[in-house]
N, C-alpha and C. Protein backbone atom coordinates (compact mmCIF):
# COMPACT_ATOMS: atom_id res chain seq x y z
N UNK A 1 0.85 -1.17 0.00
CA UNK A 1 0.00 0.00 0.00
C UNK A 1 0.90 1.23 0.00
N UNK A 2 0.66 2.05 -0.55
CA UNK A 2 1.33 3.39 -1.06
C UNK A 2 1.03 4.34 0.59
N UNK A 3 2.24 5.13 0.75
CA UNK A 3 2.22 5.85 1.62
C UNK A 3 0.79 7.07 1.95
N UNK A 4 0.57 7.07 0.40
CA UNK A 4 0.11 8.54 1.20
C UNK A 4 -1.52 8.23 0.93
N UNK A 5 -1.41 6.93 0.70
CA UNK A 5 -3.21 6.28 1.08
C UNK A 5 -3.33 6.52 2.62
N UNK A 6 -2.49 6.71 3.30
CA UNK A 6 -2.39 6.44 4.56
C UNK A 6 -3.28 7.80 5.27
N UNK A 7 -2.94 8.69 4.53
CA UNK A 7 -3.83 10.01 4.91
C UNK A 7 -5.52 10.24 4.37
N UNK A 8 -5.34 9.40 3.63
CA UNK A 8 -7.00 9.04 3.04
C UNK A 8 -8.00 8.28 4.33
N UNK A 9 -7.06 7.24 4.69
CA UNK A 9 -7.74 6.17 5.66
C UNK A 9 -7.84 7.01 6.72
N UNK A 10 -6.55 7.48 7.51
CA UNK A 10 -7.21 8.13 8.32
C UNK A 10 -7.82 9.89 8.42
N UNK A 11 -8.20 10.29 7.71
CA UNK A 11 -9.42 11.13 7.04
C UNK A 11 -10.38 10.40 7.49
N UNK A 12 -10.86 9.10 6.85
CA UNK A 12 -11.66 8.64 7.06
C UNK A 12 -11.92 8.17 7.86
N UNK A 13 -10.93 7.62 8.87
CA UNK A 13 -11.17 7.32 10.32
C UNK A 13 -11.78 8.28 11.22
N UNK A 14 -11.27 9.80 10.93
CA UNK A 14 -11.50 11.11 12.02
C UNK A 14 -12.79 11.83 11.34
N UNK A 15 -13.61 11.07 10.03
CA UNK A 15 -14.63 11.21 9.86
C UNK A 15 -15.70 10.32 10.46
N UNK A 16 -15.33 9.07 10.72
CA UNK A 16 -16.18 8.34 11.55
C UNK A 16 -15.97 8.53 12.68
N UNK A 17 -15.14 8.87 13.53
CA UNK A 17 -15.00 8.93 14.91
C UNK A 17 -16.27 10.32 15.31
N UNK A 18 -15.69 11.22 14.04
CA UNK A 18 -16.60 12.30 14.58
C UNK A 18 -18.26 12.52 14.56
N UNK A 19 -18.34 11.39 13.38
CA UNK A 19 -20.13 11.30 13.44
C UNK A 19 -20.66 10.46 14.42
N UNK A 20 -19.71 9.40 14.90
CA UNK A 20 -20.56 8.43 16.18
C UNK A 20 -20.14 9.50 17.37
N UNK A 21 -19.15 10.48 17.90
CA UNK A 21 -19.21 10.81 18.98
C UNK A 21 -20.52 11.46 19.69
N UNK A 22 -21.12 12.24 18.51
CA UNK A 22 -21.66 13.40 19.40
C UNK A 22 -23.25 12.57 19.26
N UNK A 23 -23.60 11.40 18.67
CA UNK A 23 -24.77 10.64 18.87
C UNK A 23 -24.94 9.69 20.36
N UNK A 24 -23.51 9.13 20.49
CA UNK A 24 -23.39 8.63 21.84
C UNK A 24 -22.92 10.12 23.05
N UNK A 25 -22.93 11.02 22.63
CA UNK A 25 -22.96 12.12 23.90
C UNK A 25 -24.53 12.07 23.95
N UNK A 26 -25.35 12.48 23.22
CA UNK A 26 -26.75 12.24 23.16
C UNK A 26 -27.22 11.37 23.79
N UNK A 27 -27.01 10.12 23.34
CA UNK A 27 -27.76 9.11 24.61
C UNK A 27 -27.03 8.51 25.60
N UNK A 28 -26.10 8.79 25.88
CA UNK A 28 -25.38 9.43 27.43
C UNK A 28 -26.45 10.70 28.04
N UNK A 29 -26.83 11.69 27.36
CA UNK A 29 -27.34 12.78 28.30
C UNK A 29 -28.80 12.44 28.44
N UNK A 30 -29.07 11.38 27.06
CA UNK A 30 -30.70 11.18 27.47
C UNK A 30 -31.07 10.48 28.34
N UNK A 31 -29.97 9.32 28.84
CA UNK A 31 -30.48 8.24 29.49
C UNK A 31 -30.05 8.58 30.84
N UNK A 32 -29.59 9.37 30.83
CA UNK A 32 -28.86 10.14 32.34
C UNK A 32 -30.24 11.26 32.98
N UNK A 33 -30.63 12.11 31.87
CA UNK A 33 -31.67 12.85 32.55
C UNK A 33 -33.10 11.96 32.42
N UNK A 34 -33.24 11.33 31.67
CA UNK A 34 -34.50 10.24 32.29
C UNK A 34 -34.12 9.56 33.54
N UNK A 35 -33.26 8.66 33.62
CA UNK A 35 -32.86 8.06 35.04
C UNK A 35 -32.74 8.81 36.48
N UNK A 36 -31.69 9.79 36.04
CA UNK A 36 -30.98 9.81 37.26
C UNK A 36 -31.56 12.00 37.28
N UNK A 37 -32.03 12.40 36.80
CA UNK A 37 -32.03 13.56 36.59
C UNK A 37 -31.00 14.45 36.00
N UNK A 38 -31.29 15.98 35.44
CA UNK A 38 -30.07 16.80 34.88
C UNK A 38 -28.94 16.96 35.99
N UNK A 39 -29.09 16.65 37.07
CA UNK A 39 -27.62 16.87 37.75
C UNK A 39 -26.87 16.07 38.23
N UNK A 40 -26.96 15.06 37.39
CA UNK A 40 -25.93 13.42 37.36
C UNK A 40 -25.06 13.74 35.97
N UNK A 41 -25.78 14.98 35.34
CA UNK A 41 -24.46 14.77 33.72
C UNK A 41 -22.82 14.37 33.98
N UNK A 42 -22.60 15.30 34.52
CA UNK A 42 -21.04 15.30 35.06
C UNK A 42 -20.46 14.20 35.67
N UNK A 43 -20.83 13.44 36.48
CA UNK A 43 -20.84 11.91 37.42
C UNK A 43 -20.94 11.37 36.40
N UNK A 44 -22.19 10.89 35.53
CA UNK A 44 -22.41 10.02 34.42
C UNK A 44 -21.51 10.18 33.22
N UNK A 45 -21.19 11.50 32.91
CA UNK A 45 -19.85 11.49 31.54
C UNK A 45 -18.32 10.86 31.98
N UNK A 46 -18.33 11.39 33.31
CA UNK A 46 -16.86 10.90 34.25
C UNK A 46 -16.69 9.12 34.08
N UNK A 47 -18.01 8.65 34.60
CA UNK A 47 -17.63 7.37 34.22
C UNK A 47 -17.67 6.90 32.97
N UNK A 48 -18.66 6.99 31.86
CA UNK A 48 -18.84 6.35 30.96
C UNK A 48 -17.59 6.72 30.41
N UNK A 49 -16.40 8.16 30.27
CA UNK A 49 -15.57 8.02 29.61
C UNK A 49 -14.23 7.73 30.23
N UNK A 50 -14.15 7.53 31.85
CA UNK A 50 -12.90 6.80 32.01
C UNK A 50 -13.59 5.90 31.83
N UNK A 51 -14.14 4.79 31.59
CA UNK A 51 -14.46 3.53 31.36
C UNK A 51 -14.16 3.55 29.96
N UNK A 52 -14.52 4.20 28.73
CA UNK A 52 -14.10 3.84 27.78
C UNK A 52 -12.26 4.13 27.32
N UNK A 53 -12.06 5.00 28.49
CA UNK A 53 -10.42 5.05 28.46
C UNK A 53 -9.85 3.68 28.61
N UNK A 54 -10.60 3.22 29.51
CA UNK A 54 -9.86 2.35 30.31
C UNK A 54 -9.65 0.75 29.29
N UNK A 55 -10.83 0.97 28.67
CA UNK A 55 -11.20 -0.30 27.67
C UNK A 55 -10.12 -0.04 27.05
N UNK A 56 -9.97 1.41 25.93
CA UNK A 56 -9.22 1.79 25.04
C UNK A 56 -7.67 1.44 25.15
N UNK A 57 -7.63 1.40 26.82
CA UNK A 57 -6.05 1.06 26.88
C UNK A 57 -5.45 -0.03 26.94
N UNK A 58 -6.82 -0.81 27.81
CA UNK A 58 -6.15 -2.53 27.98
C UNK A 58 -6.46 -3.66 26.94
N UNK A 59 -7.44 -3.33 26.24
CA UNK A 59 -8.12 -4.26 25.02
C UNK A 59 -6.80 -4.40 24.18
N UNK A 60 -6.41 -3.07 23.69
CA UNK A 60 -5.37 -3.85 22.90
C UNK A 60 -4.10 -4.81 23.16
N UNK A 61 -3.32 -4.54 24.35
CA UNK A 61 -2.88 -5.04 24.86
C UNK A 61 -3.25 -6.53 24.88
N UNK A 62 -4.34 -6.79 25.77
CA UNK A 62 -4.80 -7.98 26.11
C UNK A 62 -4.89 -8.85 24.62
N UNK A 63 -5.90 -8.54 23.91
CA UNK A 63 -6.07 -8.92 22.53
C UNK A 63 -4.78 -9.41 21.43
N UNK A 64 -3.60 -8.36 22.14
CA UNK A 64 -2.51 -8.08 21.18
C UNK A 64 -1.71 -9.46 22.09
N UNK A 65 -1.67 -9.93 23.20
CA UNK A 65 -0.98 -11.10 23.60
C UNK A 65 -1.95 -12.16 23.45
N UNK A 66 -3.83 -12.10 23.54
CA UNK A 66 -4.03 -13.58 22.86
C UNK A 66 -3.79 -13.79 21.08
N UNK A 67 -3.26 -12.40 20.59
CA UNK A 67 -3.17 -12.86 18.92
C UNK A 67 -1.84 -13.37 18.72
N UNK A 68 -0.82 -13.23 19.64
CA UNK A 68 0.38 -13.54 19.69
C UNK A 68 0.59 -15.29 20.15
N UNK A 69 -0.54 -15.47 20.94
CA UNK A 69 -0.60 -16.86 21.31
C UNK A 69 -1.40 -17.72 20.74
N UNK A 70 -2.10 -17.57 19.24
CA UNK A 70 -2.45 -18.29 18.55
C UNK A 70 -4.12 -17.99 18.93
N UNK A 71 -4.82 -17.42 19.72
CA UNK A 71 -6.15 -18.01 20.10
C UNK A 71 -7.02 -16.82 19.75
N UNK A 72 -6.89 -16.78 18.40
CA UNK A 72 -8.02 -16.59 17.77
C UNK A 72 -9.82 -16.76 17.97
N UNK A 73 -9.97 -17.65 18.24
CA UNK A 73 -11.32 -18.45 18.44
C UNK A 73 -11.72 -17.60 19.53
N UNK A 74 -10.96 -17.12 20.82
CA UNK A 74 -11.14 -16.43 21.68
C UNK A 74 -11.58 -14.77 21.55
N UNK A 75 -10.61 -14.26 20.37
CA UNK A 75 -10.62 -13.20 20.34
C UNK A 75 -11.74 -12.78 19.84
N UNK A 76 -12.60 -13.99 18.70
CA UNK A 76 -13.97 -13.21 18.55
C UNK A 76 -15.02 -13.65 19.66
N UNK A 77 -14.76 -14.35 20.64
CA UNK A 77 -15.58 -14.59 21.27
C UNK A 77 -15.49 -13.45 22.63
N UNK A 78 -14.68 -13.20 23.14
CA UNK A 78 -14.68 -12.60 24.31
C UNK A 78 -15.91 -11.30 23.88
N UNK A 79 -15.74 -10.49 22.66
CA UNK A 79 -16.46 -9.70 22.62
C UNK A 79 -17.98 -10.00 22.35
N UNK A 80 -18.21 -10.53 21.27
CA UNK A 80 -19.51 -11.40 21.38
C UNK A 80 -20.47 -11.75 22.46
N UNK A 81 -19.63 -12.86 23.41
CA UNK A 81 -20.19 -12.88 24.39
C UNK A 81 -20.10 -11.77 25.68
N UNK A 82 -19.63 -10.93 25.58
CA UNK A 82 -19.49 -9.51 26.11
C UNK A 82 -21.09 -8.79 26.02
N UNK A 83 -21.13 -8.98 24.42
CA UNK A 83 -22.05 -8.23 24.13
C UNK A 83 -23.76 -9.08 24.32
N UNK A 84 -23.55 -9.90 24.05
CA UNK A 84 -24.71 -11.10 24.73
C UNK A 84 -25.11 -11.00 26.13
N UNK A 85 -23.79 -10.85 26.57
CA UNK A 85 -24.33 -10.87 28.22
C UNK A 85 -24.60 -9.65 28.94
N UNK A 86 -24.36 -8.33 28.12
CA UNK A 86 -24.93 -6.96 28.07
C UNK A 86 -26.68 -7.05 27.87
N UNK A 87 -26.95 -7.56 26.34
CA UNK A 87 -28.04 -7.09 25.81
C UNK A 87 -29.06 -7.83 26.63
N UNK A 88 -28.45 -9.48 27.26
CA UNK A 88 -29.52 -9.92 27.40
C UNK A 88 -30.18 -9.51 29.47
N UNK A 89 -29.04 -8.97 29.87
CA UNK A 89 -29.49 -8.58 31.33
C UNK A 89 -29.90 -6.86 31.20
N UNK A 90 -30.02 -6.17 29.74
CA UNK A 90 -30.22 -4.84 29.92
C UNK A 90 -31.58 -4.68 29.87
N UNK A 91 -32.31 -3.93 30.95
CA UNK A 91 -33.74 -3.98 31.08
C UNK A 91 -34.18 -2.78 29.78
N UNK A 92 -35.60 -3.27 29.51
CA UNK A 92 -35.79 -2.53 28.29
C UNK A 92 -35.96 -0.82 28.28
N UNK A 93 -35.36 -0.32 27.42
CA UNK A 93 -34.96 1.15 27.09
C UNK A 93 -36.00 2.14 27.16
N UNK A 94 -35.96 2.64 27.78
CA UNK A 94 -37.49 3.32 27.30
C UNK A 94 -36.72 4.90 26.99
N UNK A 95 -37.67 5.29 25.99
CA UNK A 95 -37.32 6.71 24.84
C UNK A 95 -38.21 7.81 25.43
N UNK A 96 -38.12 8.73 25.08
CA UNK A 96 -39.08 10.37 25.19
C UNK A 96 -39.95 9.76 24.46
N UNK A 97 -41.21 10.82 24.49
CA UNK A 97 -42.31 10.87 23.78
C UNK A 97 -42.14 10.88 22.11
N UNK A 98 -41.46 11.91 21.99
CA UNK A 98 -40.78 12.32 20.42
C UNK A 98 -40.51 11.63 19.69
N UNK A 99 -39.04 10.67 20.49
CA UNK A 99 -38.22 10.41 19.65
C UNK A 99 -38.66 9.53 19.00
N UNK A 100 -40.06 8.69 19.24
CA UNK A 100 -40.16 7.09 18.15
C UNK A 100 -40.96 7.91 17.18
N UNK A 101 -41.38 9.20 17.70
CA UNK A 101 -41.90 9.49 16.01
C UNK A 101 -41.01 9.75 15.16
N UNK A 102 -39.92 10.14 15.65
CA UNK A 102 -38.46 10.63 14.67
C UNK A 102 -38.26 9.40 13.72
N UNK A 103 -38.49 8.44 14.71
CA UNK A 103 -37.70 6.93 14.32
C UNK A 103 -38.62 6.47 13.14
N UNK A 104 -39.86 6.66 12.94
CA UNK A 104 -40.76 6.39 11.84
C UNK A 104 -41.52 6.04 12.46
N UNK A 105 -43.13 6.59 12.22
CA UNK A 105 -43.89 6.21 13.86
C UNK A 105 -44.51 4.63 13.18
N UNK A 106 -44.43 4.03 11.76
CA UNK A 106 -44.99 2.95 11.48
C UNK A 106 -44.07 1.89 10.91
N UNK A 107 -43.25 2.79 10.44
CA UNK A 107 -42.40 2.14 9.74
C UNK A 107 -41.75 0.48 10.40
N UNK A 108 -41.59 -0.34 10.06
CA UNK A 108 -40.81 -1.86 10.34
C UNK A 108 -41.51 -2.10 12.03
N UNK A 109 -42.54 -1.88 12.03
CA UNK A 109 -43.33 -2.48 12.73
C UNK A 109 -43.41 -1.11 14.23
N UNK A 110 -42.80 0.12 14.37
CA UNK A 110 -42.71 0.13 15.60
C UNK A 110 -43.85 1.02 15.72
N UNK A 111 -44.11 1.57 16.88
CA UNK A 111 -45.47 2.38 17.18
C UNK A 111 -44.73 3.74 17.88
N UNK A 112 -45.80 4.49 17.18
CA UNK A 112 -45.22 6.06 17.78
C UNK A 112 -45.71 6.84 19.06
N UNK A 113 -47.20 5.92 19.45
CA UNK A 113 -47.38 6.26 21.08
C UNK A 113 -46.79 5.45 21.94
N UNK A 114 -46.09 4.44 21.68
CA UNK A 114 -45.37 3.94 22.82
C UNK A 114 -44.17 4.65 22.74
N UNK A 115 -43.61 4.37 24.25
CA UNK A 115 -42.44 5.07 24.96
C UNK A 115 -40.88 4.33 25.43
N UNK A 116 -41.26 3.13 24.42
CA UNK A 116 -40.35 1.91 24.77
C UNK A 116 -40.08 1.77 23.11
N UNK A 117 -39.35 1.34 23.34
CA UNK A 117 -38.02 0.51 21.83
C UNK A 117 -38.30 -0.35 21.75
N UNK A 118 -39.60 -0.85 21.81
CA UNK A 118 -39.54 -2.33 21.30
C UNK A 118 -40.54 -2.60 19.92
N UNK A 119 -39.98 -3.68 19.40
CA UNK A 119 -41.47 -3.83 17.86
C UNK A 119 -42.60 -4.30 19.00
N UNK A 120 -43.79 -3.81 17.89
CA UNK A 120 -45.48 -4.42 18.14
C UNK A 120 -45.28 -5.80 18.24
């Protein structure tokens, strides 16, 4: 690969970083002032982003000595089941009034007076 593809990719990297950030600041602040009220923002950003520091620093590491030790099979699993054992103990989401009309109030089955994320 040619050197100066290298500035293309990451362009494109600091273009995706920047469209998922400020959607997950969003539901960081939504799910913080439904829960916990507007004066948990600060407490609630503190953790969610040393926690994602913290991921950011040891994942590779960790990952980078099971790829060194052959165990592959692991490496897609740890996250997988990471994420399995997230979705399936996370109690269901509930949204503002608004936002499922944003979402399409009919569209792929969902309903726009309910206040929950789930299909009909």
């Amino acid at each position: 690969m040619p050197g100066w593809t290298v500035i293309g990719i990451m362009a494109l990297m600091g273009f995706g970083v920047g469209i998922a950030g400020p959607s997950r600041d969003m539901l960081v602040r939504t799910s913080t002032a439904a829960r916990l009220g507007t004066g948990a923002f600060g407490r609630i950003y503190g953790l969610v982003y040393s926690g994602l520091d913290a991921g950011l620093a040891t994942a590779p590491l960790i990952f980078g000595m099971l790829m060194d030790a052959g165990k592959t099979r692991i490496i897609a699993g740890i996250p997988a089941s990471t994420l399995r054992m997230v979705t399936d103990r996370m109690p269901q989401i509930r949204l503002p009034m608004a936002l499922p009309s944003v979402l399409g109030s009919t569209r792929a089955g969902w309903t726009a007076g309910r206040t929950s994320c789930s299909p009909q």
